[in-house]
C-alpha atoms as a PDB file:
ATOM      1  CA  UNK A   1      77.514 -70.714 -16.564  1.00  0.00           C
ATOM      2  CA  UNK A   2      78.522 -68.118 -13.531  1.00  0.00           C
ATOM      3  CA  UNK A   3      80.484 -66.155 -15.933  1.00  0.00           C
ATOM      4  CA  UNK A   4      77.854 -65.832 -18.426  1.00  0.00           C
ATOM      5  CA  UNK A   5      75.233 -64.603 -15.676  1.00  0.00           C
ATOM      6  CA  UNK A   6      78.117 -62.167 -14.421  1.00  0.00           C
ATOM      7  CA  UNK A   7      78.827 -60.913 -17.897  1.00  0.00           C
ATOM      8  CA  UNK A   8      75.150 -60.558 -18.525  1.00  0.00           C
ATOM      9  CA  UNK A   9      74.786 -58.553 -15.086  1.00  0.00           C
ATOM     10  CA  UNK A  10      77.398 -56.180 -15.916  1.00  0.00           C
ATOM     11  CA  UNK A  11      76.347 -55.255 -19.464  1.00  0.00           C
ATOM     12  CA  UNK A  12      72.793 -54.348 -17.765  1.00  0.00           C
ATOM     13  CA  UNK A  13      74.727 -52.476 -15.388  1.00  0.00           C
ATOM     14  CA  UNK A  14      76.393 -50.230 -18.476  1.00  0.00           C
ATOM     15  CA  UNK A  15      73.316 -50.126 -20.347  1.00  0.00           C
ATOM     16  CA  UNK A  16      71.348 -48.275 -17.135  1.00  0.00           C
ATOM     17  CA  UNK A  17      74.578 -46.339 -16.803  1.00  0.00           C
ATOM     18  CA  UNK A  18      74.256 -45.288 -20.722  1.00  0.00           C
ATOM     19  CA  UNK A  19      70.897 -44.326 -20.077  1.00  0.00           C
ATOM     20  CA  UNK A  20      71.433 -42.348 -17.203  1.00  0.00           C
ATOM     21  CA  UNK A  21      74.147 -40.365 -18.730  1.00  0.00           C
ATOM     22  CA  UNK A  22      73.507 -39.293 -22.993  1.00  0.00           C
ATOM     23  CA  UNK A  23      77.534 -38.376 -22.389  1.00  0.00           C
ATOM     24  CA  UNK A  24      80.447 -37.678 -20.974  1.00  0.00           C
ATOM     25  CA  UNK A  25      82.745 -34.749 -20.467  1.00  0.00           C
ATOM     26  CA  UNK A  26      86.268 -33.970 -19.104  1.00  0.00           C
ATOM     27  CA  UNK A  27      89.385 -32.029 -19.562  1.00  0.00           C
ATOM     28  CA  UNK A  28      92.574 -32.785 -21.492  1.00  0.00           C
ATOM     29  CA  UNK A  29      95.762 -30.545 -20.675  1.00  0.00           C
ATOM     30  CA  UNK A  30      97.673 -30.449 -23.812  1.00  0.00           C
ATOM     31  CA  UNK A  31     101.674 -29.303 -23.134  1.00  0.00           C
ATOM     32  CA  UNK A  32     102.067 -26.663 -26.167  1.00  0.00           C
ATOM     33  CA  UNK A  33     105.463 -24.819 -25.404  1.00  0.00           C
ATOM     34  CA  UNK A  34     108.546 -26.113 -23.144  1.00  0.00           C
ATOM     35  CA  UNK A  35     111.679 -23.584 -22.761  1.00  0.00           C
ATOM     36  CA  UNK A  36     113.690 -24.141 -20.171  1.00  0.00           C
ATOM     37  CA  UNK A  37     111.570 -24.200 -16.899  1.00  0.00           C
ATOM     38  CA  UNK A  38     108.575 -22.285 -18.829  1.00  0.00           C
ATOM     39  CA  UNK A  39     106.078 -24.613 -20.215  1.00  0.00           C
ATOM     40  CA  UNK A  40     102.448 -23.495 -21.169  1.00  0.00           C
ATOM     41  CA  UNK A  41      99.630 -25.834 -21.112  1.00  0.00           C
ATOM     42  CA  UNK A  42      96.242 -25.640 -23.063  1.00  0.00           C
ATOM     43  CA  UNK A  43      93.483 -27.578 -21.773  1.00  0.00           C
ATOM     44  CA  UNK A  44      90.400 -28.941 -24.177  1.00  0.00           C
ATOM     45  CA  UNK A  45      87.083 -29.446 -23.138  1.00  0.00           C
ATOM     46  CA  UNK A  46      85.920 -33.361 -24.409  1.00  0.00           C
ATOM     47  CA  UNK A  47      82.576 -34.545 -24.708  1.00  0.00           C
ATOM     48  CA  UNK A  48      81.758 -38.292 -25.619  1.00  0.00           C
ATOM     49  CA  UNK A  49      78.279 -38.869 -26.696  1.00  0.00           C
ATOM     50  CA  UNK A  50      76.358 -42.574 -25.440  1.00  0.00           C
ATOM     51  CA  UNK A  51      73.597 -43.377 -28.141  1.00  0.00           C
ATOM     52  CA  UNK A  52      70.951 -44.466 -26.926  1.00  0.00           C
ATOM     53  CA  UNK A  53      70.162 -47.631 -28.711  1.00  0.00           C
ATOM     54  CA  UNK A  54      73.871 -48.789 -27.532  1.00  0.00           C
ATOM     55  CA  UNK A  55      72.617 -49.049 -24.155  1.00  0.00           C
ATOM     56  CA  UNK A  56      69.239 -50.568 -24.868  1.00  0.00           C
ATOM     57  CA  UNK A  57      71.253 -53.409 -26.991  1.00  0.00           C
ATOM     58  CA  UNK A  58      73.417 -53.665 -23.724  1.00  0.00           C
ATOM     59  CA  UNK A  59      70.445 -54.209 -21.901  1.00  0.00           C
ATOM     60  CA  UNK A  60      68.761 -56.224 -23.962  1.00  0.00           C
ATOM     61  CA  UNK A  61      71.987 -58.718 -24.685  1.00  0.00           C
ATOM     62  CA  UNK A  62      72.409 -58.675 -21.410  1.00  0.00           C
ATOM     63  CA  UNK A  63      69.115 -59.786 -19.927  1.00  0.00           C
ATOM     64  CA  UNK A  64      68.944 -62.625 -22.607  1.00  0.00           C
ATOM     65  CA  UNK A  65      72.683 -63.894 -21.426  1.00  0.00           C
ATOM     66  CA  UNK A  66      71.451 -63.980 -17.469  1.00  0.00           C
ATOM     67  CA  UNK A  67      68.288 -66.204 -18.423  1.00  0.00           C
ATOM     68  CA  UNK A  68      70.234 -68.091 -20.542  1.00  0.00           C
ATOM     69  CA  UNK A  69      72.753 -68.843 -17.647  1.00  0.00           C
ATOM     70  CA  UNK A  70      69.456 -69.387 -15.100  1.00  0.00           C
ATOM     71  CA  UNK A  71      67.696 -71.900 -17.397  1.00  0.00           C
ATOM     72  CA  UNK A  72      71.089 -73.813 -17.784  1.00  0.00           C
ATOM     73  CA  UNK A  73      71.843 -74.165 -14.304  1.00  0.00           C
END
Protein backbone atom coordinates (compact mmCIF):
# COMPACT_ATOMS: atom_id res chain seq x y z
CA UNK A 1 0.00 0.00 0.00
CA UNK A 2 3.29 2.46 0.24
CA UNK A 3 3.47 2.50 -3.43
CA UNK A 4 -0.01 3.40 -3.98
CA UNK A 5 0.24 6.43 -1.39
CA UNK A 6 3.63 7.37 -3.25
CA UNK A 7 2.05 7.15 -6.65
CA UNK A 8 -0.91 9.08 -5.41
CA UNK A 9 1.56 11.83 -3.89
CA UNK A 10 3.34 12.30 -7.01
CA UNK A 11 0.39 12.65 -9.41
CA UNK A 12 -0.80 15.60 -6.91
CA UNK A 13 2.56 16.83 -7.21
CA UNK A 14 2.13 17.06 -11.35
CA UNK A 15 -1.30 18.17 -11.14
CA UNK A 16 -0.15 21.52 -8.88
CA UNK A 17 2.77 21.63 -11.29
CA UNK A 18 0.11 21.63 -14.37
CA UNK A 19 -1.64 24.24 -12.73
CA UNK A 20 1.08 26.38 -12.04
CA UNK A 21 2.39 26.29 -15.49
CA UNK A 22 -0.72 26.38 -18.66
CA UNK A 23 2.73 25.32 -20.76
CA UNK A 24 5.90 24.85 -21.62
CA UNK A 25 8.47 26.29 -23.94
CA UNK A 26 12.05 25.56 -25.19
CA UNK A 27 14.35 25.53 -28.09
CA UNK A 28 15.16 22.83 -30.64
CA UNK A 29 18.43 23.34 -32.85
CA UNK A 30 17.69 21.66 -36.03
CA UNK A 31 21.23 20.82 -38.18
CA UNK A 32 20.00 22.03 -41.84
CA UNK A 33 23.31 22.09 -43.98
CA UNK A 34 26.75 20.10 -43.31
CA UNK A 35 29.75 20.77 -45.94
CA UNK A 36 32.81 20.00 -44.88
CA UNK A 37 33.50 21.85 -41.52
CA UNK A 38 30.47 24.40 -42.33
CA UNK A 39 27.28 23.33 -40.82
CA UNK A 40 24.29 25.79 -40.22
CA UNK A 41 21.85 25.24 -37.54
CA UNK A 42 18.17 26.55 -37.28
CA UNK A 43 16.69 26.63 -33.99
CA UNK A 44 12.60 26.38 -33.38
CA UNK A 45 10.84 27.86 -30.73
CA UNK A 46 8.35 24.84 -28.99
CA UNK A 47 5.54 25.42 -26.89
CA UNK A 48 3.57 22.47 -25.17
CA UNK A 49 0.26 23.42 -23.85
CA UNK A 50 -1.02 21.61 -20.10
CA UNK A 51 -4.96 21.59 -20.15
CA UNK A 52 -6.25 22.30 -17.41
CA UNK A 53 -8.66 19.59 -16.61
CA UNK A 54 -5.47 17.12 -17.07
CA UNK A 55 -4.14 18.40 -13.97
CA UNK A 56 -7.33 18.61 -11.97
CA UNK A 57 -7.91 14.70 -12.98
CA UNK A 58 -4.23 14.29 -11.69
CA UNK A 59 -5.22 15.78 -8.65
CA UNK A 60 -8.22 14.39 -8.17
CA UNK A 61 -6.93 10.54 -9.02
CA UNK A 62 -4.41 11.23 -6.99
CA UNK A 63 -5.98 12.31 -3.73
CA UNK A 64 -8.49 9.33 -4.02
CA UNK A 65 -5.30 6.76 -4.44
CA UNK A 66 -3.53 8.33 -1.04
CA UNK A 67 -6.87 7.78 1.05
CA UNK A 68 -7.31 4.70 -0.42
CA UNK A 69 -3.72 3.60 0.69
CA UNK A 70 -4.46 5.44 4.40
CA UNK A 71 -7.77 3.61 5.01
CA UNK A 72 -6.02 0.26 4.01
CA UNK A 73 -3.21 0.51 6.21
Amino acid sequence: MRGMALLGVLLIVLGIVGLAFDHFSYTETKPVLKAGPLQVDTQEHRSIAVPLAGSIVLLVVGAGLVIVARRRA
